[in-house]
C-alpha atoms as a PDB file:
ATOM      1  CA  UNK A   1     -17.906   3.926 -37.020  1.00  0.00           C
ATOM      2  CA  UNK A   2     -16.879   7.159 -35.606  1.00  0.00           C
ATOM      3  CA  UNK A   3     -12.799   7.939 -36.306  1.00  0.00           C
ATOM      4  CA  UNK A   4     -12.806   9.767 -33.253  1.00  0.00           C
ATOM      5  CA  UNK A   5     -14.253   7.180 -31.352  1.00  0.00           C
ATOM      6  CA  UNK A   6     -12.383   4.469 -32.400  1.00  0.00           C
ATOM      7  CA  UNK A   7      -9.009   6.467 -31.984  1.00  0.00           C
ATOM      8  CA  UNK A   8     -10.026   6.750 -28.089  1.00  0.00           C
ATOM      9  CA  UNK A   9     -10.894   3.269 -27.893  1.00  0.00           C
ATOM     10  CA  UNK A  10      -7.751   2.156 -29.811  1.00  0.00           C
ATOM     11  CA  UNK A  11      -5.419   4.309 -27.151  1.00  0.00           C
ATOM     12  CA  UNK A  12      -7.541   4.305 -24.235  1.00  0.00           C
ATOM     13  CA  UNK A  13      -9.478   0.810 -23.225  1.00  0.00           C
ATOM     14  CA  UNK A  14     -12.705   1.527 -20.660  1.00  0.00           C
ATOM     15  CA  UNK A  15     -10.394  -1.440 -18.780  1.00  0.00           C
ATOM     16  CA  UNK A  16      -6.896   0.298 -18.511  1.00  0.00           C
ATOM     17  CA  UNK A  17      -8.205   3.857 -17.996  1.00  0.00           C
ATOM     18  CA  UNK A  18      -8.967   3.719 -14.179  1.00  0.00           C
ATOM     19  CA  UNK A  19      -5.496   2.288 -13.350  1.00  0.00           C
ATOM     20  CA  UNK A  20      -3.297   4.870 -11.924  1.00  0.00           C
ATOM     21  CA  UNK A  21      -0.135   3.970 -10.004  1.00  0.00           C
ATOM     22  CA  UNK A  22       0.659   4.956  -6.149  1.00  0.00           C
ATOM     23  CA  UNK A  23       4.499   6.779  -6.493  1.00  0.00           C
ATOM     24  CA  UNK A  24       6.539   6.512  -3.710  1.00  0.00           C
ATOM     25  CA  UNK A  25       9.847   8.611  -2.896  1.00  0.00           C
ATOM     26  CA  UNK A  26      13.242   5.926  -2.605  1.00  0.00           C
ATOM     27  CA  UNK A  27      12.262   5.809   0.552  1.00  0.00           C
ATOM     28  CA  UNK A  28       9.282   3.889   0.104  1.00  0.00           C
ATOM     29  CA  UNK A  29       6.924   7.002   1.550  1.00  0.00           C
ATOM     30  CA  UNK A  30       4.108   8.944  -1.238  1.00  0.00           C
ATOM     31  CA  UNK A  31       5.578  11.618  -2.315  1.00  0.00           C
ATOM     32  CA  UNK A  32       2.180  13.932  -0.981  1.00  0.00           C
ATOM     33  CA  UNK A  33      -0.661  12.379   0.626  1.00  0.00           C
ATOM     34  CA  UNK A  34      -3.254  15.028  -0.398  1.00  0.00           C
ATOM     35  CA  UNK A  35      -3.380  14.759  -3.128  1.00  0.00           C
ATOM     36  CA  UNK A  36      -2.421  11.661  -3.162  1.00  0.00           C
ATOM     37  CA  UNK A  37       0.793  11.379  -5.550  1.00  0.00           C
ATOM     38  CA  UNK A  38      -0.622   9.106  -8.473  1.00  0.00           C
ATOM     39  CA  UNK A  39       0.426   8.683 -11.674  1.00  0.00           C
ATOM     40  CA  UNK A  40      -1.563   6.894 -15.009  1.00  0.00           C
ATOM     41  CA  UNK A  41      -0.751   3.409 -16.045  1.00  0.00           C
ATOM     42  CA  UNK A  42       0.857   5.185 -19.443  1.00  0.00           C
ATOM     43  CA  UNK A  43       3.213   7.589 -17.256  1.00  0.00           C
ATOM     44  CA  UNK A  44       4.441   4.693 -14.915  1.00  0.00           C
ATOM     45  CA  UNK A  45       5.011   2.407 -17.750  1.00  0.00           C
ATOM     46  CA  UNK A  46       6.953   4.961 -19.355  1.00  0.00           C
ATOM     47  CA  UNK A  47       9.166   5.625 -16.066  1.00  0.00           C
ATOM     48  CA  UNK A  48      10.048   1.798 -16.227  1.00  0.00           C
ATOM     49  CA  UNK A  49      10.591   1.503 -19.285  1.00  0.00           C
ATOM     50  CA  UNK A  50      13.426   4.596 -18.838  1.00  0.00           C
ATOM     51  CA  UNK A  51      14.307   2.652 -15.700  1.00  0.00           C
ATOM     52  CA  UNK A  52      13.632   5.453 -13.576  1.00  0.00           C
ATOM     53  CA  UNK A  53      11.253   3.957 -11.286  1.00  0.00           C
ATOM     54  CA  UNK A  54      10.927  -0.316  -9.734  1.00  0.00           C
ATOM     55  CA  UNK A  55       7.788  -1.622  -9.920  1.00  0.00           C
ATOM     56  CA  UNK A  56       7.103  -2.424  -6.601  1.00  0.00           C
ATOM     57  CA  UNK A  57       3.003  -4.136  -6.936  1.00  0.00           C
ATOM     58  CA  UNK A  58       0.752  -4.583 -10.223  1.00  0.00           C
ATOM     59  CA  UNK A  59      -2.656  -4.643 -11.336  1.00  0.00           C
ATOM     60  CA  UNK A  60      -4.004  -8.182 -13.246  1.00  0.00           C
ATOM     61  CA  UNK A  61      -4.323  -6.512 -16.094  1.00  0.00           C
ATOM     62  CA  UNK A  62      -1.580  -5.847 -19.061  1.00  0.00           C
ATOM     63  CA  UNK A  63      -1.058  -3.325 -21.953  1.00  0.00           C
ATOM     64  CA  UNK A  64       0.465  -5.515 -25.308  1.00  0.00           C
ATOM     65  CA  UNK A  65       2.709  -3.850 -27.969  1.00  0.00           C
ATOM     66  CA  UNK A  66       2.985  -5.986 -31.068  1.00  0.00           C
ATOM     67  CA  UNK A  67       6.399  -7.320 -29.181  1.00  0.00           C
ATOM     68  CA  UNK A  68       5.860  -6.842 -25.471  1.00  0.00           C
ATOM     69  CA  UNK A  69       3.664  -7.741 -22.986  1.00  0.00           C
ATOM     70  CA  UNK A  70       3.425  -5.859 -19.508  1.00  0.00           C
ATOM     71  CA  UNK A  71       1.608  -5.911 -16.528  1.00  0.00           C
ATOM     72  CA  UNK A  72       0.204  -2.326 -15.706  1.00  0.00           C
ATOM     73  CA  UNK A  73       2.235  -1.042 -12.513  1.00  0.00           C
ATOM     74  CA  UNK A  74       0.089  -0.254  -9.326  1.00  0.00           C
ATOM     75  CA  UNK A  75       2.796   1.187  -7.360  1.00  0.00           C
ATOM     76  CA  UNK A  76       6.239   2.347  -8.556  1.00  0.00           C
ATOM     77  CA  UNK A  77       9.418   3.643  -6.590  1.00  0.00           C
ATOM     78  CA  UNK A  78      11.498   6.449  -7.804  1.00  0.00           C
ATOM     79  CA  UNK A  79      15.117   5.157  -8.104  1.00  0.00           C
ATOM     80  CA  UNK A  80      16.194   8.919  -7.182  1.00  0.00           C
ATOM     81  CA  UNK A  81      14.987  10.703  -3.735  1.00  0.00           C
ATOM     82  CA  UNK A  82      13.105  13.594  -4.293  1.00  0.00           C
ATOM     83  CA  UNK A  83      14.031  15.951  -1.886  1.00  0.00           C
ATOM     84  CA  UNK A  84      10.411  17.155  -0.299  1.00  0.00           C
ATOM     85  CA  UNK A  85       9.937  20.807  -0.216  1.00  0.00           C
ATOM     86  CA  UNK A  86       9.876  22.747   3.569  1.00  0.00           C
ATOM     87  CA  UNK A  87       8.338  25.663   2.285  1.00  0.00           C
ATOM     88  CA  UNK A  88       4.231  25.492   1.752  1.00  0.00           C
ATOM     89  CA  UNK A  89       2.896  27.418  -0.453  1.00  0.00           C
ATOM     90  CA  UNK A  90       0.209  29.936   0.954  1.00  0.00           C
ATOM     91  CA  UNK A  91      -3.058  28.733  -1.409  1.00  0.00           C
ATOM     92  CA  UNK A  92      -7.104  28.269  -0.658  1.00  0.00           C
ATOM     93  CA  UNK A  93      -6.510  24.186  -0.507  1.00  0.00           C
ATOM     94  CA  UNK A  94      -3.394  24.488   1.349  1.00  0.00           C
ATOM     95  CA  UNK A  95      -4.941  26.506   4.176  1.00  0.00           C
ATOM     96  CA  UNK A  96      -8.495  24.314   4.027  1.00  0.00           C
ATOM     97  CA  UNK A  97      -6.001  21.557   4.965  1.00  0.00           C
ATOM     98  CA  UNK A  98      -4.792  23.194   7.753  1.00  0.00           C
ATOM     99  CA  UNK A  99      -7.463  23.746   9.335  1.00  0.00           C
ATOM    100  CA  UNK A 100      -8.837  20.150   8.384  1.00  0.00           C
ATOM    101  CA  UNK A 101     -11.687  21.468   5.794  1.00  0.00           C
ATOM    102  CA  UNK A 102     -13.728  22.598   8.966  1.00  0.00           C
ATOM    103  CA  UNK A 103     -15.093  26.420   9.884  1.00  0.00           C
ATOM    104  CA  UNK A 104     -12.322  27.828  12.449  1.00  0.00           C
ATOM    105  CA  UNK A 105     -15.816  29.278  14.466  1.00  0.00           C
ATOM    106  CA  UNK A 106     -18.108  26.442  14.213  1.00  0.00           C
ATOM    107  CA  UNK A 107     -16.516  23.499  12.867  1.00  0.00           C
ATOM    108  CA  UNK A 108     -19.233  23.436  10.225  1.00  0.00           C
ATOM    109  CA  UNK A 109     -17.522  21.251   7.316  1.00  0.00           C
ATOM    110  CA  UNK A 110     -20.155  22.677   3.997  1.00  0.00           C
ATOM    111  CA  UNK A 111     -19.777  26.165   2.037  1.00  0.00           C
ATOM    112  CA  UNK A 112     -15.869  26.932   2.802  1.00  0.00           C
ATOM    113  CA  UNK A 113     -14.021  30.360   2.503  1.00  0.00           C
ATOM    114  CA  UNK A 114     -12.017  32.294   3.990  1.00  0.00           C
ATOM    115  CA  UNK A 115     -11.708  34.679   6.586  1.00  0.00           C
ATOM    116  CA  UNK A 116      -9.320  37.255   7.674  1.00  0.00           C
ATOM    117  CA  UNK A 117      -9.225  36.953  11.525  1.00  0.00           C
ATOM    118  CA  UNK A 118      -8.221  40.887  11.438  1.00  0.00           C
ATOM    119  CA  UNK A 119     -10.439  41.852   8.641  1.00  0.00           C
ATOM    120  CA  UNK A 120      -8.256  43.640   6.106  1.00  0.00           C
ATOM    121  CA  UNK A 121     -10.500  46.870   6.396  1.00  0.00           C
ATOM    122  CA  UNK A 122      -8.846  47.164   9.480  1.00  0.00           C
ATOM    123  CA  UNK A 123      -5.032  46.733   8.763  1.00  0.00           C
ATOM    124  CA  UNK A 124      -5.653  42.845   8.831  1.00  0.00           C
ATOM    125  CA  UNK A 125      -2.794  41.126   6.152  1.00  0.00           C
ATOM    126  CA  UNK A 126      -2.858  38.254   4.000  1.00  0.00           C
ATOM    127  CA  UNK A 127      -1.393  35.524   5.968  1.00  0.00           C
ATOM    128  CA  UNK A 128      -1.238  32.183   7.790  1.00  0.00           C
ATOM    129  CA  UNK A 129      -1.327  34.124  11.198  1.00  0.00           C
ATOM    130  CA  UNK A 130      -4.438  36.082   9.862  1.00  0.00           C
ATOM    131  CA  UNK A 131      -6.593  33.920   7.677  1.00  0.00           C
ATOM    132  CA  UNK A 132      -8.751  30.689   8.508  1.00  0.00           C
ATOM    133  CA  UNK A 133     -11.215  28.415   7.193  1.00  0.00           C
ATOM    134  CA  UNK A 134     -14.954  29.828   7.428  1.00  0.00           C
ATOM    135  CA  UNK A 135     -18.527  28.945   6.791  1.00  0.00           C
ATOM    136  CA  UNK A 136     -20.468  30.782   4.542  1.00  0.00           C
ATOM    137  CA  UNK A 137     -22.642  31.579   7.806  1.00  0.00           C
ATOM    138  CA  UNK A 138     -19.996  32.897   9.828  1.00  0.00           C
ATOM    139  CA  UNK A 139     -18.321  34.598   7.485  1.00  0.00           C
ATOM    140  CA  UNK A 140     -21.099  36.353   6.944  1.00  0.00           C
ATOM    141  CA  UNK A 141     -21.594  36.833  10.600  1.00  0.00           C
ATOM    142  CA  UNK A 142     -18.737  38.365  11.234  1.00  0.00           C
ATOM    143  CA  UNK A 143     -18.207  40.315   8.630  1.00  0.00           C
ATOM    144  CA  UNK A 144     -15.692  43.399   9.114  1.00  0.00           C
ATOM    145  CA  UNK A 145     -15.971  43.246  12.643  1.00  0.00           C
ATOM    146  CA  UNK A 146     -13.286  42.089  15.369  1.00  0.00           C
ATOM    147  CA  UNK A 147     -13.731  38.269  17.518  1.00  0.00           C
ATOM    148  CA  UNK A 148     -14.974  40.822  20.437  1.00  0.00           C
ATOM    149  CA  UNK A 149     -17.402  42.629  18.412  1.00  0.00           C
ATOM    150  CA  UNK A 150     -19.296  39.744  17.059  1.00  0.00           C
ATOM    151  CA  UNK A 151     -18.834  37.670  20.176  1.00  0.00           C
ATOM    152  CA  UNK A 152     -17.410  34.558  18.346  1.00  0.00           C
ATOM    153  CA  UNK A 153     -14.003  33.212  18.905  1.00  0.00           C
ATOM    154  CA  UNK A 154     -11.573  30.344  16.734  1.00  0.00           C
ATOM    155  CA  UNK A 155     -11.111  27.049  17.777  1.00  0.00           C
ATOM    156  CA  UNK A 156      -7.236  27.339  17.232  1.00  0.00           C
ATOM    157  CA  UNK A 157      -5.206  30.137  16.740  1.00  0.00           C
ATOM    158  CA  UNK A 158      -3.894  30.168  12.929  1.00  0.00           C
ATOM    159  CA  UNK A 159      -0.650  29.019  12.221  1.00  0.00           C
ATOM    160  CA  UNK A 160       1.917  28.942   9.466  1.00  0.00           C
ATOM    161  CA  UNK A 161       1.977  24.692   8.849  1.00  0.00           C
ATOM    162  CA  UNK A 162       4.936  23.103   7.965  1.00  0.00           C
ATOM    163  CA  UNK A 163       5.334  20.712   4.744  1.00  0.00           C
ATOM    164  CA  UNK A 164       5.276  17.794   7.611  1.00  0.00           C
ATOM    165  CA  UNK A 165       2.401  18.625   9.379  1.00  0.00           C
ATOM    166  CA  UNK A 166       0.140  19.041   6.190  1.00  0.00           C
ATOM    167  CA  UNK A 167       1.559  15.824   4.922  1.00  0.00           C
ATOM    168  CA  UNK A 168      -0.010  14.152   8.028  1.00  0.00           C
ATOM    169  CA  UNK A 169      -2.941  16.229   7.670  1.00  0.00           C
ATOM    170  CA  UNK A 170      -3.497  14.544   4.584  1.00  0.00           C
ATOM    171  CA  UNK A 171      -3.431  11.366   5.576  1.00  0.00           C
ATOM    172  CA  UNK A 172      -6.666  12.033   7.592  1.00  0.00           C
ATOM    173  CA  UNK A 173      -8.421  12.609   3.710  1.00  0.00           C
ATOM    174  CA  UNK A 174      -7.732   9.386   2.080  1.00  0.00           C
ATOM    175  CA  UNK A 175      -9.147   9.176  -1.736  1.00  0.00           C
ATOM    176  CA  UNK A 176     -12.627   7.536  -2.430  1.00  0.00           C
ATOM    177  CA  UNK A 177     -11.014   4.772  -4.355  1.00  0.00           C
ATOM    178  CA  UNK A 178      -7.494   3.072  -2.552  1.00  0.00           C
ATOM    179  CA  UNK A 179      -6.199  -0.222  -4.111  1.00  0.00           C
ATOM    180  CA  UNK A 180      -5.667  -2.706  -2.133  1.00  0.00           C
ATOM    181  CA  UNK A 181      -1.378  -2.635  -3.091  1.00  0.00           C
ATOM    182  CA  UNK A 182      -1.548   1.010  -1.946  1.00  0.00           C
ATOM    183  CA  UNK A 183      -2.602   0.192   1.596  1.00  0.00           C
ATOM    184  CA  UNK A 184       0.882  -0.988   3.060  1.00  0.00           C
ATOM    185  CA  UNK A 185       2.152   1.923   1.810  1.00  0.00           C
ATOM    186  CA  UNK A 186       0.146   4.971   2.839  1.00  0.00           C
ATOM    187  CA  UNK A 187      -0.111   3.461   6.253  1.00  0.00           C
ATOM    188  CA  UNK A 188       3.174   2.183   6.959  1.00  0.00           C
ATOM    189  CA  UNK A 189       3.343   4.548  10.843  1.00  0.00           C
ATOM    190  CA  UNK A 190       0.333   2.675  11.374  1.00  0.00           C
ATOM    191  CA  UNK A 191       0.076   0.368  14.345  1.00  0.00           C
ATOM    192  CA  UNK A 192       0.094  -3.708  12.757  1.00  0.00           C
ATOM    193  CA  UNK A 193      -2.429  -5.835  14.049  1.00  0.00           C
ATOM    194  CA  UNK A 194      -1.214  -8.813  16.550  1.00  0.00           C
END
């Protein structure tokens, strides 16, 4: 057998290695909802082992020591708040957020970049007030050219976002794969059924 091999099998079981645990600020809210704030199994067992997060829900399934036995954490709390940031970061992702991963002129959703509203050949800058989401296509339509020129307009005007907005943004996105523990707490704004 293959010493490579069995030294991933040995650390990493095909059974424990799509187990990753939902982390929620002390007060009980993710800590970023896209991307989803997820830790592995081995990082939230760590944390509660240093007692620096509660377990809050667990997977059926357990990791053994030759002493201990524990159940693999689906979501953890942080003990400490984490203070979330008010400043957001000017990146590609951030801004696709923004504008909800759609083309600002078409609302096309495939073949995103970017497009500077004033196009930077004439005096347009590098900012949230100048630069949106864009299609291949109408990027390429538009080109250099002003709104007027090319006859095509933006669904909203661009906006610096704050951290809260994109947070509930992000909520709209929701990862392919949600456990069924995580649901009560990604949610928890959302109206309960009668």
């Amino acid at each position: 057998m293959d010493g490579n091999f069995r030294r991933q099998f040995v650390r990493e079981p095909a059974g424990l290695r799509h187990h990753p645990a939902l982390v929620l600020n002390a007060d009980y809210r993710p800590l970023s909802y896209y991307p989803l704030s997820l830790w592995p199994w081995q990082e939230a067992i760590k944390a509660a082992w240093l007692d620096r997060v509660d377990i809050v829900a667990e997977y059926d399934e357990s990791v053994r020591s030759p002493s201990t036995e524990i159940r693999i954490p689906s979501v953890v709390v942080l003990k400490d708040y984490v203070k979330p940031q008010k400043r957001v970061a000017f990146t590609r992702f951030n801004l696709f957020l923004r504008d909800e991963f759609c083309c600002q002129y078409c609302g096309g959703k495939g073949d995103l970049t970017f497009d500077h509203v004033i196009p930077r050949a004439r005096g347009g800058v590098t900012s949230w007030e100048n630069v949106v989401a864009a299609c291949a296509r109408c990027n390429l339509k538009k080109g250099s050219k002003s709104l007027r020129q090319c006859g095509m307009a933006l669904r909203k005007p661009p906006r610096r976002p704050g951290a809260e907005q994109l947070m509930n943004l992000g909520r709209k996105f929701p990862p392919n794969h949600l456990h069924e523990t995580w649901l009560d707490f990604l949610y928890w704004d959302a109206e309960l059924e009668a």
